[in-house]
Protein backbone atom coordinates (compact mmCIF):
# COMPACT_ATOMS: atom_id res chain seq x y z
CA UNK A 1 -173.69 166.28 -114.79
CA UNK A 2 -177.01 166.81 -112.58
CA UNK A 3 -177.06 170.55 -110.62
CA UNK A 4 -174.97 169.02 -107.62
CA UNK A 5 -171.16 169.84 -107.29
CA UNK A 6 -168.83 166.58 -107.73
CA UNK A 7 -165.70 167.56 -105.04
CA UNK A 8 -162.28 166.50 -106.02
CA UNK A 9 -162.65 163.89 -103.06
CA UNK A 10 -165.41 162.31 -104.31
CA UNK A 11 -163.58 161.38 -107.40
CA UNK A 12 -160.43 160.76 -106.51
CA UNK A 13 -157.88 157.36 -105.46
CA UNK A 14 -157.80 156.86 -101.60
CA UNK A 15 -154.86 154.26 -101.93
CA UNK A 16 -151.79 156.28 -101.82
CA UNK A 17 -148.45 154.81 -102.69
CA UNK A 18 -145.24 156.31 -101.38
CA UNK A 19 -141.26 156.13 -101.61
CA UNK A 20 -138.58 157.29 -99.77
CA UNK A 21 -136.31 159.75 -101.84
CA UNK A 22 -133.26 157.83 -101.11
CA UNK A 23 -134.20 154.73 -102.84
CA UNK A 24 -133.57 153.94 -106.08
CA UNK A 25 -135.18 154.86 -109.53
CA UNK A 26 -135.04 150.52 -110.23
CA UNK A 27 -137.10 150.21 -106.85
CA UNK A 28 -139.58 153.16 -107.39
CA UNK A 29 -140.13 151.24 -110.91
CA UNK A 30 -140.97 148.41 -109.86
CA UNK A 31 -143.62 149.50 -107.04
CA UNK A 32 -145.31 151.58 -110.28
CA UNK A 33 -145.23 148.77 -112.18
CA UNK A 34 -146.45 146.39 -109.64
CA UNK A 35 -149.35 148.45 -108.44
CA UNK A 36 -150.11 149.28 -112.23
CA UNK A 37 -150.09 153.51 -111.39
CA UNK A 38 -147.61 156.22 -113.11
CA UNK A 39 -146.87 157.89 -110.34
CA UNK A 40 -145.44 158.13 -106.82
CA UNK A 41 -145.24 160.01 -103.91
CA UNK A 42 -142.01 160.65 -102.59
CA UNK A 43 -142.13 161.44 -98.32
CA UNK A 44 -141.37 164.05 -96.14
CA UNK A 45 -138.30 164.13 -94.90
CA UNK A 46 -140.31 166.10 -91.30
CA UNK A 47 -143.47 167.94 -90.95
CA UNK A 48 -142.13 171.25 -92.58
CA UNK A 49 -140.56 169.69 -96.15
CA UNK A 50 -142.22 169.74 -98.84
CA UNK A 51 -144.01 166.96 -100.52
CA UNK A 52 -142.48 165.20 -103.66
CA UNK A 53 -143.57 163.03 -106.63
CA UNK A 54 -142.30 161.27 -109.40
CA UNK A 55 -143.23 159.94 -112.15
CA UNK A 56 -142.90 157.26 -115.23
CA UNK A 57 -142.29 160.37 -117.34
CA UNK A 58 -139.53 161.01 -115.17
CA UNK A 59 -138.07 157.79 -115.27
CA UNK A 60 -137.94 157.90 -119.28
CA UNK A 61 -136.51 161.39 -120.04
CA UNK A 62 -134.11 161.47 -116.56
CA UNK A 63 -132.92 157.64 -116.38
CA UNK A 64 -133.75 155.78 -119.30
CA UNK A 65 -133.27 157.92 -122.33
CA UNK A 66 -129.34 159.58 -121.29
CA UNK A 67 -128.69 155.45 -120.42
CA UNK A 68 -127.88 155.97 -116.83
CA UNK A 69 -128.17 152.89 -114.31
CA UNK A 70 -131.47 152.65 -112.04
CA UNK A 71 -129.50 151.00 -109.29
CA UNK A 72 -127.40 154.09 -109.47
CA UNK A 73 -129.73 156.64 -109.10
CA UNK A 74 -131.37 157.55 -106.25
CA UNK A 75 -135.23 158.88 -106.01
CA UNK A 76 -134.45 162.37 -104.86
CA UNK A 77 -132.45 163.14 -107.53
CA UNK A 78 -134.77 162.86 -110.58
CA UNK A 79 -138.58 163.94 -108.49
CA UNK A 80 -140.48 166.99 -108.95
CA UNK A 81 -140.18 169.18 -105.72
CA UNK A 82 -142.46 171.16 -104.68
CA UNK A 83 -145.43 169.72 -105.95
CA UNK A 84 -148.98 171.24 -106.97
CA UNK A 85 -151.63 169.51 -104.58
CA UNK A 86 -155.31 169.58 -105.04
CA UNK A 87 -157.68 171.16 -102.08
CA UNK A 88 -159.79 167.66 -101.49
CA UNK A 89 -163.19 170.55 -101.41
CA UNK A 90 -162.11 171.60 -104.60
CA UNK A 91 -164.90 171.61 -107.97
CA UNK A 92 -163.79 168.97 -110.47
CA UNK A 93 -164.18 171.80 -112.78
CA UNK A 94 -161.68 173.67 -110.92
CA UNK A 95 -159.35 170.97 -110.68
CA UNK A 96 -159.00 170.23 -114.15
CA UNK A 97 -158.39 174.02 -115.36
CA UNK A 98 -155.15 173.55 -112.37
CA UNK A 99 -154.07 170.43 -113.61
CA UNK A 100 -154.69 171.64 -117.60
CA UNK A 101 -152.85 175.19 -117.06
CA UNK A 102 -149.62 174.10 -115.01
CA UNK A 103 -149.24 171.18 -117.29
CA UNK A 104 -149.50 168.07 -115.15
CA UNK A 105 -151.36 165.05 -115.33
CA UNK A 106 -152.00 163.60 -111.67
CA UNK A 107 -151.49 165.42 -108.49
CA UNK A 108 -151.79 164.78 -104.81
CA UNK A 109 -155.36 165.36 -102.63
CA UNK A 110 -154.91 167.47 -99.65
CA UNK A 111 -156.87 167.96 -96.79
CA UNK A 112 -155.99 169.89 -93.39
CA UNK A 113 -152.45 169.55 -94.49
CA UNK A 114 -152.18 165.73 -95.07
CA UNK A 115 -151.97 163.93 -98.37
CA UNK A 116 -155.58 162.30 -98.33
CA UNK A 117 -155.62 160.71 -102.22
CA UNK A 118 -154.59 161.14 -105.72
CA UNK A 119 -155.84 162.17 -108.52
CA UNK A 120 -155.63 162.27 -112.58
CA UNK A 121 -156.38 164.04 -114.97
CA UNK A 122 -158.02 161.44 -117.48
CA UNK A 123 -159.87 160.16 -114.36
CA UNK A 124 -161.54 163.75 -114.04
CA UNK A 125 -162.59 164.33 -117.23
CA UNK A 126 -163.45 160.76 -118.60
CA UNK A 127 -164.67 159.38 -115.36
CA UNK A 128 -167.31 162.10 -114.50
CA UNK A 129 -169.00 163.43 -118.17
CA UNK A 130 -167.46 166.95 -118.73
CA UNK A 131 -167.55 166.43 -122.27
């Protein structure tokens, strides 16, 4: 990398897909698979809940793997909550020690309190030459 500082929001995905928590794990599927990502957000219920996510990894151990129905199980009850988000000012550097010590792999861009983007591990490391 040259001497200038590469901000988490210069890297990351704008296009931010969502789900309600009360829908089910069958519908949250097929949005992931649709818009080829691993991950969703789930939405606020109001202003002071906290945000929600989850995840194809979720879907395997939670749904898939004990055999349950995906029709029969709604959102909510399988999604990380709370959720680690990433300041949108934050050093790519920075971001990936976060994402590397807490153990997660993609994680929600926040600015000023509002979900501005996403962003992945691989995408900050392999995407911007920190190796």
């Amino acid at each position: 990398m040259s001497g200038s500082i590469v901000r988490v929001r210069d890297v990351m995905k704008k296009e931010i897909l969502s789900i309600d928590g009360m829908a089910s794990v069958t519908k949250a599927a097929q949005m992931m698979r649709e818009a080829r990502v691993s991950e969703l957000l789930v939405t606020r219920r109001h202003d002071d809940d906290a945000w929600g996510m989850i995840t194809v990894t979720d879907l395997v151990k939670q749904v898939i793997v004990p055999g349950l129905e995906g029709e029969e199980v709604s959102v909510y009850e399988i999604m990380t909550k709370p959720i680690i988000t990433v300041p949108a000012n934050m050093d790519i550097r920075y971001a990936v020690r976060l994402m590397n010590r807490t153990k997660i792999r993609s994680a929600p861009v926040e600015d000023m309190g509002e979900v501005v983007g996403v962003v992945t591990l691989s995408s900050l490391v392999l995407d911007n030459n920190l190796l």
